[in-house]
Protein backbone atom coordinates (compact mmCIF):
# COMPACT_ATOMS: atom_id res chain seq x y z
CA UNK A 1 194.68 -2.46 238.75
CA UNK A 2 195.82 -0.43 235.78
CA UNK A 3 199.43 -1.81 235.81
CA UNK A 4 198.16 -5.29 236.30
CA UNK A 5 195.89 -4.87 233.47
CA UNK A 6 198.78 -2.81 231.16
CA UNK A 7 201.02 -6.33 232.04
CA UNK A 8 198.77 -9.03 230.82
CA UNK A 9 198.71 -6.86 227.54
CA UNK A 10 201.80 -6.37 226.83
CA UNK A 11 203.16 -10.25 227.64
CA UNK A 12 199.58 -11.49 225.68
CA UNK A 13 200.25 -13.32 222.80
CA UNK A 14 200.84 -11.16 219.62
CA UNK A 15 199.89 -8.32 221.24
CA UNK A 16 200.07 -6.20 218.84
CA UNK A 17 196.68 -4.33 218.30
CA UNK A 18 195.43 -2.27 214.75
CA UNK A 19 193.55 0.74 215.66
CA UNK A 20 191.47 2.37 212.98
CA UNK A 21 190.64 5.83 212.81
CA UNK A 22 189.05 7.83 209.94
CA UNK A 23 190.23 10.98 211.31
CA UNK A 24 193.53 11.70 211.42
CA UNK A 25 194.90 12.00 215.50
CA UNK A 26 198.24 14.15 214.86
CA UNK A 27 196.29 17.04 216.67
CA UNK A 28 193.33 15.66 218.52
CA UNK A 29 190.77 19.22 218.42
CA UNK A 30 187.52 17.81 218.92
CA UNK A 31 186.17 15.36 221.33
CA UNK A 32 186.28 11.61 219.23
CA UNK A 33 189.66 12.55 218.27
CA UNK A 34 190.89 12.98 222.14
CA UNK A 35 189.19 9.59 223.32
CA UNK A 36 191.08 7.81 220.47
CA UNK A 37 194.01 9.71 221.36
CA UNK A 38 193.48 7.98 224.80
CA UNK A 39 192.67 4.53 223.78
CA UNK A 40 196.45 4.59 222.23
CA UNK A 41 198.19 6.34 225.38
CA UNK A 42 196.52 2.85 226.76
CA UNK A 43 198.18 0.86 224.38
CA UNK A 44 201.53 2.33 224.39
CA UNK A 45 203.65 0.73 222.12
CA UNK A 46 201.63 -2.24 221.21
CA UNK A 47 199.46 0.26 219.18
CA UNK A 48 199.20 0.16 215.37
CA UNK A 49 197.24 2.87 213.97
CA UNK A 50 195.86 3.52 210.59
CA UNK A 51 194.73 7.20 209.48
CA UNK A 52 195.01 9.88 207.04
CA UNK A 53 198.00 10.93 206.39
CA UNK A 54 199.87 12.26 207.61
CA UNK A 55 201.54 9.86 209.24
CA UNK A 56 201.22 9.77 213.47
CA UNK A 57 204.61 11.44 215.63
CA UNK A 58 204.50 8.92 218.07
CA UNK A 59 202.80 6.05 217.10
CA UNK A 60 203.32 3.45 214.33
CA UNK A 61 201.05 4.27 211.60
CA UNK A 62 199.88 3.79 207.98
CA UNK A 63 198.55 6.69 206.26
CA UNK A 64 195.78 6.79 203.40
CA UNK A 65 194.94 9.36 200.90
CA UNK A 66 192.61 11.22 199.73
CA UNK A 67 191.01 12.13 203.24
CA UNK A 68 187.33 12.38 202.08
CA UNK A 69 187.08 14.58 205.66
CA UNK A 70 188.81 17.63 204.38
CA UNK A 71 185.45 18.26 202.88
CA UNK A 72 183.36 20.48 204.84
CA UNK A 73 180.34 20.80 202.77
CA UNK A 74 176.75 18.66 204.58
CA UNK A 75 177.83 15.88 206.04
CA UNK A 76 180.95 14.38 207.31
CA UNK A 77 182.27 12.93 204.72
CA UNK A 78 185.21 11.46 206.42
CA UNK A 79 183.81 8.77 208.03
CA UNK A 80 183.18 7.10 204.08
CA UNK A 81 187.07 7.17 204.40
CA UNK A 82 187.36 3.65 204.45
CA UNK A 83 184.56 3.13 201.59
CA UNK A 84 187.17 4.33 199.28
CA UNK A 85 188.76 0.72 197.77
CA UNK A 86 192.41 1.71 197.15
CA UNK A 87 192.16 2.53 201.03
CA UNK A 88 189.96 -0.51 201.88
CA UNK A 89 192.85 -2.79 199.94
CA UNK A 90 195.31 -1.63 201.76
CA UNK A 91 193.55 -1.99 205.31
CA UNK A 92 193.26 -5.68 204.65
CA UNK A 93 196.52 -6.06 203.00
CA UNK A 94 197.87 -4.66 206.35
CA UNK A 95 196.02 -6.87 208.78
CA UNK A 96 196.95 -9.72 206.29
CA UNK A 97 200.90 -8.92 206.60
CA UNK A 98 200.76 -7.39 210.03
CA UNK A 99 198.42 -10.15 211.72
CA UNK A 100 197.94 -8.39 215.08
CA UNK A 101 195.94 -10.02 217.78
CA UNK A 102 193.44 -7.26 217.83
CA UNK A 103 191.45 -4.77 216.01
CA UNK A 104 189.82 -1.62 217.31
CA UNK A 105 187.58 -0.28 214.95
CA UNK A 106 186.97 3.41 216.68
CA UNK A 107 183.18 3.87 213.93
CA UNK A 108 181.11 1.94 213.21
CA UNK A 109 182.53 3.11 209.23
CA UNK A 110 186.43 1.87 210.79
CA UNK A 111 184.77 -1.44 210.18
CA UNK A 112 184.02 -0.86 205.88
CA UNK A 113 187.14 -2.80 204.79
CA UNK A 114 186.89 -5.70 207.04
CA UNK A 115 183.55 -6.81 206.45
CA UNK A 116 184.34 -9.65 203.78
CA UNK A 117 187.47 -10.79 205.45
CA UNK A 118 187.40 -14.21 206.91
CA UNK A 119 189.96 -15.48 209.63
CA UNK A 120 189.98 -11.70 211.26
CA UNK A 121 191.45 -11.96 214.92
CA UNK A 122 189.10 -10.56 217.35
CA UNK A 123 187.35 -7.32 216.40
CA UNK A 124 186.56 -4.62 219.27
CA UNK A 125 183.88 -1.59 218.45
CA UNK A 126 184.77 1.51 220.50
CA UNK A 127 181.69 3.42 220.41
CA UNK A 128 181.66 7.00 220.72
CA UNK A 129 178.06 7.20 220.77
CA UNK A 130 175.13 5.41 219.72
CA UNK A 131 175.37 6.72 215.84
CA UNK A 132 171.36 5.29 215.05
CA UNK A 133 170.20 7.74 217.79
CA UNK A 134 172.23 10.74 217.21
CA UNK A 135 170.93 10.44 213.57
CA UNK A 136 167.46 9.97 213.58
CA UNK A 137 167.45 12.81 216.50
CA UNK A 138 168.21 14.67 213.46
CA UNK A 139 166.73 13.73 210.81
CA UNK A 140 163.83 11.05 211.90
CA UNK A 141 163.40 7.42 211.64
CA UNK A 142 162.14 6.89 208.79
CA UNK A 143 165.38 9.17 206.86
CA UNK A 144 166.79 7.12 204.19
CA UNK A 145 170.18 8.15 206.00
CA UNK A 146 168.71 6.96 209.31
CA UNK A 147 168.02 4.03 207.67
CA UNK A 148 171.61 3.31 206.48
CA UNK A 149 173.09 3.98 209.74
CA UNK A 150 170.89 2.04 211.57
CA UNK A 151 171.37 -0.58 209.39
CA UNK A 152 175.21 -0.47 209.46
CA UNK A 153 175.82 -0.16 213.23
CA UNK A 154 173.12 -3.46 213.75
CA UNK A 155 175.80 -5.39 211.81
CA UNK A 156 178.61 -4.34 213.18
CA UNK A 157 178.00 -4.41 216.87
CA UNK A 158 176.33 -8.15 215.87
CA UNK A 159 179.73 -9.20 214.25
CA UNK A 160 182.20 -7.36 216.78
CA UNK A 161 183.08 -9.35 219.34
CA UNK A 162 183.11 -6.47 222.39
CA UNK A 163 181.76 -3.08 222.31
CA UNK A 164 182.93 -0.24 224.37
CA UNK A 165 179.99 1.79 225.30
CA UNK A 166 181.05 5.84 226.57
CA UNK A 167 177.79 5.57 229.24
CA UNK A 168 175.55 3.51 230.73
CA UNK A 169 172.64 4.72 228.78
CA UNK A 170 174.60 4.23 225.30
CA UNK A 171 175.32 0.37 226.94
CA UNK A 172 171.61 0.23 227.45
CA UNK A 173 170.46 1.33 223.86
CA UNK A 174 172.93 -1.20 222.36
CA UNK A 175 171.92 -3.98 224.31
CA UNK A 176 167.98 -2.83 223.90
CA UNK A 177 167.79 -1.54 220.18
CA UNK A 178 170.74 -4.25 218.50
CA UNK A 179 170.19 -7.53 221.04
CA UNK A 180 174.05 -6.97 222.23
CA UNK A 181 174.52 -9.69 224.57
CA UNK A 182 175.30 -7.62 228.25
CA UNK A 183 178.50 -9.67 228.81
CA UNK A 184 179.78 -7.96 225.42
CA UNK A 185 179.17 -4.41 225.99
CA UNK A 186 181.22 -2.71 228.90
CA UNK A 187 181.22 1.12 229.44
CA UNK A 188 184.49 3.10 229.41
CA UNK A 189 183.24 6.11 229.96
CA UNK A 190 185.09 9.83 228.04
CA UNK A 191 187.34 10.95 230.15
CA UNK A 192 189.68 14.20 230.50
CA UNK A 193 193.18 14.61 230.80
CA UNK A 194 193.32 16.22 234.51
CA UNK A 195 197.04 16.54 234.43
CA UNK A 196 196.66 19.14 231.61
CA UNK A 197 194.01 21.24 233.94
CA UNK A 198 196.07 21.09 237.20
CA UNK A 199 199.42 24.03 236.31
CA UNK A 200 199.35 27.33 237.50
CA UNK A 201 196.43 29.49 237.30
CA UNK A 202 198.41 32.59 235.82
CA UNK A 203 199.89 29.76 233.51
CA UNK A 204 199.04 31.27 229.69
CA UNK A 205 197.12 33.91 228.66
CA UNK A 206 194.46 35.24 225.95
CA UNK A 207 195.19 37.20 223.39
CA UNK A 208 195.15 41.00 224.17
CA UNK A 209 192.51 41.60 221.80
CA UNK A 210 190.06 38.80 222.79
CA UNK A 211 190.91 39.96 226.39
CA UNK A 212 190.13 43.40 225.96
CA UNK A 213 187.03 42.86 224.41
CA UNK A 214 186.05 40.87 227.60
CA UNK A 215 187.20 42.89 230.37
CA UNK A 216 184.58 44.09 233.19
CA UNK A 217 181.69 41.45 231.89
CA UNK A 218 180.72 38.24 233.24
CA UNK A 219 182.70 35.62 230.53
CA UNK A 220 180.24 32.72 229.45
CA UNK A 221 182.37 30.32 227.29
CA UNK A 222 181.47 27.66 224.98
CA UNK A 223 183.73 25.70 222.68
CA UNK A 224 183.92 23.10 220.10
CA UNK A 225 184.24 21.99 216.90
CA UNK A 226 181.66 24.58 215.12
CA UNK A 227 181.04 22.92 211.75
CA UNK A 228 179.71 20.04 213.65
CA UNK A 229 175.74 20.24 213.96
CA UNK A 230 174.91 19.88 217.48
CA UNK A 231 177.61 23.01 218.36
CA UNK A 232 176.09 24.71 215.17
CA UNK A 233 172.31 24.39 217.02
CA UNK A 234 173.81 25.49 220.10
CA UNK A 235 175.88 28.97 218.98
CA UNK A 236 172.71 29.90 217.09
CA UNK A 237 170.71 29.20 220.07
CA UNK A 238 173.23 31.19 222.18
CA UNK A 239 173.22 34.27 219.99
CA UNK A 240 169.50 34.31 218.94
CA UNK A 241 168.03 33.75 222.47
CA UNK A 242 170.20 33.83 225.43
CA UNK A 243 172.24 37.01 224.88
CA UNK A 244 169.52 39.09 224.17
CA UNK A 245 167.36 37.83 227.30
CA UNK A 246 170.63 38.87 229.04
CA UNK A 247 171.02 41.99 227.78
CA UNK A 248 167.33 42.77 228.81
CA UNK A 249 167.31 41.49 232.21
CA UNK A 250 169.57 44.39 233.38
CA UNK A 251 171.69 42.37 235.58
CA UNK A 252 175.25 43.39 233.97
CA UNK A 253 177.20 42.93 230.65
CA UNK A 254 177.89 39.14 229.59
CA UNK A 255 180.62 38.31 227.02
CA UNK A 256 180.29 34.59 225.39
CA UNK A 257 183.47 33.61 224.20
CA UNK A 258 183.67 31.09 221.79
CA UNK A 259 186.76 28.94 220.76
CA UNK A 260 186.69 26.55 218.02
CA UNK A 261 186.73 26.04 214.02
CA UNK A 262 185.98 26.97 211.54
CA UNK A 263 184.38 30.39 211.82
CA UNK A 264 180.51 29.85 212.87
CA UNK A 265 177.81 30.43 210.36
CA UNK A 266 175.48 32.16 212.86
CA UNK A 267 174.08 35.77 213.07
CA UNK A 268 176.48 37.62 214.73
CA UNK A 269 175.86 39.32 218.35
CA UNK A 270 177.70 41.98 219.60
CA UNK A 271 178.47 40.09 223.04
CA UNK A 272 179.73 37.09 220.94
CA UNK A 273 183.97 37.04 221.16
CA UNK A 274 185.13 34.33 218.40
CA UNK A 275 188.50 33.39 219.17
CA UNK A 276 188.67 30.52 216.71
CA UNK A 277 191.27 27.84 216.91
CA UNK A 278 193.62 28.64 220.01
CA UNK A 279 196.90 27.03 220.57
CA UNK A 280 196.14 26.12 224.16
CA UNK A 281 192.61 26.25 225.19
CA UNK A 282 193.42 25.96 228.81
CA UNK A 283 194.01 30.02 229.68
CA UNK A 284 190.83 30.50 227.65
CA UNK A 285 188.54 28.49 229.76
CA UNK A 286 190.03 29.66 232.98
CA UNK A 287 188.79 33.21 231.84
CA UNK A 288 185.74 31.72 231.74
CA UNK A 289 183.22 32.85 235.02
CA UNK A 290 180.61 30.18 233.79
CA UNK A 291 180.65 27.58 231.05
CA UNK A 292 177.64 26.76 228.74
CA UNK A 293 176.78 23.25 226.92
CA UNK A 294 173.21 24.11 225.32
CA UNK A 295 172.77 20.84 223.51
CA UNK A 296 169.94 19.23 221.81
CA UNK A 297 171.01 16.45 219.62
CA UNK A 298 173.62 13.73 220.16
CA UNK A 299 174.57 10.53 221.75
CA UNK A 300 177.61 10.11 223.32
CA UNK A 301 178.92 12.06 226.38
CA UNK A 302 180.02 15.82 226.06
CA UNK A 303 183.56 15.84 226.38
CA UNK A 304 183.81 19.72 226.71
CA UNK A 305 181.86 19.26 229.64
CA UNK A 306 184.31 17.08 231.14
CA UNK A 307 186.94 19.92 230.16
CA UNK A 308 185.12 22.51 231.74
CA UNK A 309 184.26 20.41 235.17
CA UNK A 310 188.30 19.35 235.45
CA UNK A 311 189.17 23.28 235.07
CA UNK A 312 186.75 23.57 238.38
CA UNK A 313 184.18 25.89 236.01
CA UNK A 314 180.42 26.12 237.25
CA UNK A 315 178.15 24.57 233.70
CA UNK A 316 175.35 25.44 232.99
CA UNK A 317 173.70 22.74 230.15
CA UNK A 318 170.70 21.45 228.89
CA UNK A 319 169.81 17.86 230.01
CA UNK A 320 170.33 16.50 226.75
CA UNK A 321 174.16 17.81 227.04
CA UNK A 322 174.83 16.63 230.31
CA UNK A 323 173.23 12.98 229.35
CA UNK A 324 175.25 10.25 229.93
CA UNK A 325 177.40 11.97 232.43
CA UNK A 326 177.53 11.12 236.53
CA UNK A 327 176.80 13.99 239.15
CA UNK A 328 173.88 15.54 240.85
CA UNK A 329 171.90 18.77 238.91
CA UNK A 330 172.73 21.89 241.02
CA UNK A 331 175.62 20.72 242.77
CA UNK A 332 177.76 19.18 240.27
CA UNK A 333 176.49 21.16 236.79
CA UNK A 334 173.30 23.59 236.51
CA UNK A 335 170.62 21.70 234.28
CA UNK A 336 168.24 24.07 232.20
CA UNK A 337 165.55 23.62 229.28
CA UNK A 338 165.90 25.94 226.70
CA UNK A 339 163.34 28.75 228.03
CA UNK A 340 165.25 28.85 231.55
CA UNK A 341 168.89 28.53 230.41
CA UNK A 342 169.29 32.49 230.60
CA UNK A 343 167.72 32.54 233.77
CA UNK A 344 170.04 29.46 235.28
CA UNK A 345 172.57 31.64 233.54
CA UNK A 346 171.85 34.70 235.45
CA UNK A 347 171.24 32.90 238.97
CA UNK A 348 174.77 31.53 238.73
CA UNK A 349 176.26 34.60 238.02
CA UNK A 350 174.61 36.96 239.97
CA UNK A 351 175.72 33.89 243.06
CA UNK A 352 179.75 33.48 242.90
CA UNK A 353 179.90 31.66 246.19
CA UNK A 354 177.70 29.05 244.70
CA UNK A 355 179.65 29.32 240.96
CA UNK A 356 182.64 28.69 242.85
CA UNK A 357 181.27 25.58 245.35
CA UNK A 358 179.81 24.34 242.20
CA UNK A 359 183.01 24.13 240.12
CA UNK A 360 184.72 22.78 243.35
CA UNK A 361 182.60 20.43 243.19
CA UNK A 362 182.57 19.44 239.42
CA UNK A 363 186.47 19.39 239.23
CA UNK A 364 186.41 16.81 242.48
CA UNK A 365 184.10 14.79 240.01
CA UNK A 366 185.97 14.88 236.77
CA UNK A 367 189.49 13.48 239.20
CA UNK A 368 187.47 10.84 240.63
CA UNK A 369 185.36 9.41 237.91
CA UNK A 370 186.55 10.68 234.33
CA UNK A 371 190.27 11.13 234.81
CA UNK A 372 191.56 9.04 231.36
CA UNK A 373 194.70 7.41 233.91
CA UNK A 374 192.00 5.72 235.95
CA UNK A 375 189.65 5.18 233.05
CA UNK A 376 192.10 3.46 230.41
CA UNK A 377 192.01 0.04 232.41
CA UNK A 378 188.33 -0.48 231.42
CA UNK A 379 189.78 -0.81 227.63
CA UNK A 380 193.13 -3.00 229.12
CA UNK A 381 191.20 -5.31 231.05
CA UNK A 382 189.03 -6.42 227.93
CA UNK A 383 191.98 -6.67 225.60
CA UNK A 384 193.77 -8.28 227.90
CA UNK A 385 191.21 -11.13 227.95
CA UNK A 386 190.25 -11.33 223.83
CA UNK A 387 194.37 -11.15 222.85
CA UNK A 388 195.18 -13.86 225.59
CA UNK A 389 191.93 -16.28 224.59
């Protein structure tokens, strides 16, 4: 299927497709930044991507500048990227000279310079979440900002004409809360690279120091990109609550390690280890005995979950942070509300047979269902049909 899918693209018509990304992909840390990574490994060489510079190493790209997203203060500011007009110009200017036979807008704020253009080819929303939700989660309906983005996504997913949904729940809330005709809404789910996961497991190491202050504890691990407010929640959650229940239970010393950017804003614990940005996060989470995903706010799918399931790690998560995501609770990831994740914590590792049938289990998953070489000809096979029509 995927290489009859990857054919009809490539001998479509023009086939050429513009992929917009506010972020800049060069190194894809965080989990929007690995799907859209993915969505151009699925394109190969028919990909044209616009970003911040600087410019892409492997494929064709036109940079923009300033990169609103270097600023770290609130909000995101990066996704107003394309808001800026020198930047919006020279999007349409682009698809003007360029004429490919496809657009992915990969935000709903990709979609800012095109929205006065007539004669656009076809236009393609790849949805890492459902924005609306995530946002008034946060800050309530009746937020001005809620407002805005509710507002914003309604008329884009109305003028697009496909929408890539990450989970059958996110396909439901666009089809529910915008009228998305079902025929235009498909799910390609996030996925993880398993090829990455599956070297040796004495391939890599951590750094003496982080591994010293870890040795002879159990190693919870959490990871992510920690200015980002749902991994913010979570860290202060994990160091205000669940390592001091641990330490009083009596049941041995626990270590969280944390790897990510920037340094967290949270009250420090003793049994917190911040490794910050590590060139290769794959010996890190293989130190890991049991991997946490305490989140409360979001749409979307986890992708660290994913990450943690394809290393064959037993999670423990919150419901909200394994939402979205196939597999059974207690065989395939530990689910836990907020006054019993230190307990679930405990259970697991006080139980290795079960940690170990568990990630077993959750690695299986992760090959057979989120796996991005299997998951890429969701995106073909609709491209395929809007560039050849």
């Amino acid at each position: 299927m995927q290489a009859e899918a990857k054919t009809t693209v490539e001998h479509a018509a023009g086939g050429r497709v513009l992929v917009l990304s506010y972020w800049n992909l060069n190194t894809p840390s965080f989990g929007g930044a690995r799907r859209i990574r993915a969505l151009l490994d699925a394109l190969g060489d028919r990909a044209l991507l616009v970003q911040p510079a600087p410019a892409h190493p492997h494929t064709r790209s036109w940079t923009f500048g300033p990169d609103l997203g270097r600023r770290k203060l609130g909000i995101n500011w990066g996704m107003f990227n394309f808001l800026l007009p020198v930047t919006a110009f020279r999007v349409r200017r682009l698809v003007r000279r360029e004429r490919p036979a496809l657009i992915v807008a990969t935000s709903i704020w990709s979609y800012l310079p095109l929205r006065r253009m007539k004669g656009l080819p076809p236009v393609v929303l790849d949805a890492h979440d459902v924005l609306g939700n995530a946002i008034e989660e946060r800050h309530g309906a009746r937020h001005l900002f809620t407002r805005l983005v509710r507002a914003w996504e309604r008329r884009v997913v109305s003028r697009a004409e496909h929408v890539f949904a990450c989970s059958d729940l996110d396909r439901a809330q666009f089809i529910a809360r915008y009228g998305v005709p079902a025929d235009q809404v498909s799910v390609v789910p996030n996925g993880v690279d398993m090829e990455a996961w599956s070297g040796p497991a004495d391939a890599g190491s951590v750094e003496p120091a982080v591994e010293s202050a870890l040795h002879g504890a159990t190693v919870l691990f959490f990871m992510g990109k920690l200015d980002y407010q749902p991994n913010r929640e979570a860290l202060t959650f994990l160091a205000g609550q669940v390592l001091p229940e641990l330490e009083r239970d009596g049941g041995g010393p626990c270590r969280l390690l944390v790897c990510g950017g920037p340094a967290p804003a949270v009250a420090p614990h003793p049994g917190m280890v911040f490794a910050g940005r590590v060139p290769d996060i794959v010996p890190y989470v293989r130190r890991a005995d049991i991997c946490l995903a305490p989140i409360f706010t979001g749409s979307g799918t986890r992708l660290k979950i994913l990450e943690y399931m394809a290393a064959g790690k037993p999670v423990v998560a919150t419901p909200k942070g394994a939402e979205g995501l196939a597999g059974e609770a207690g065989v395939h990831v530990e689910l836990a509300e907020p006054a019993e994740f230190a307990s679930a914590v405990r259970r697991l590792a006080s139980d290795p047979a079960r940690a170990a049938r568990m990630g077993a289990a959750a690695r299986k998953l992760a090959a057979e269902r989120y796996d991005w070489r299997v998951i890429r000809t969701g995106w073909q096979a609709v491209w395929s049909r809007l560039v050849a029509g």
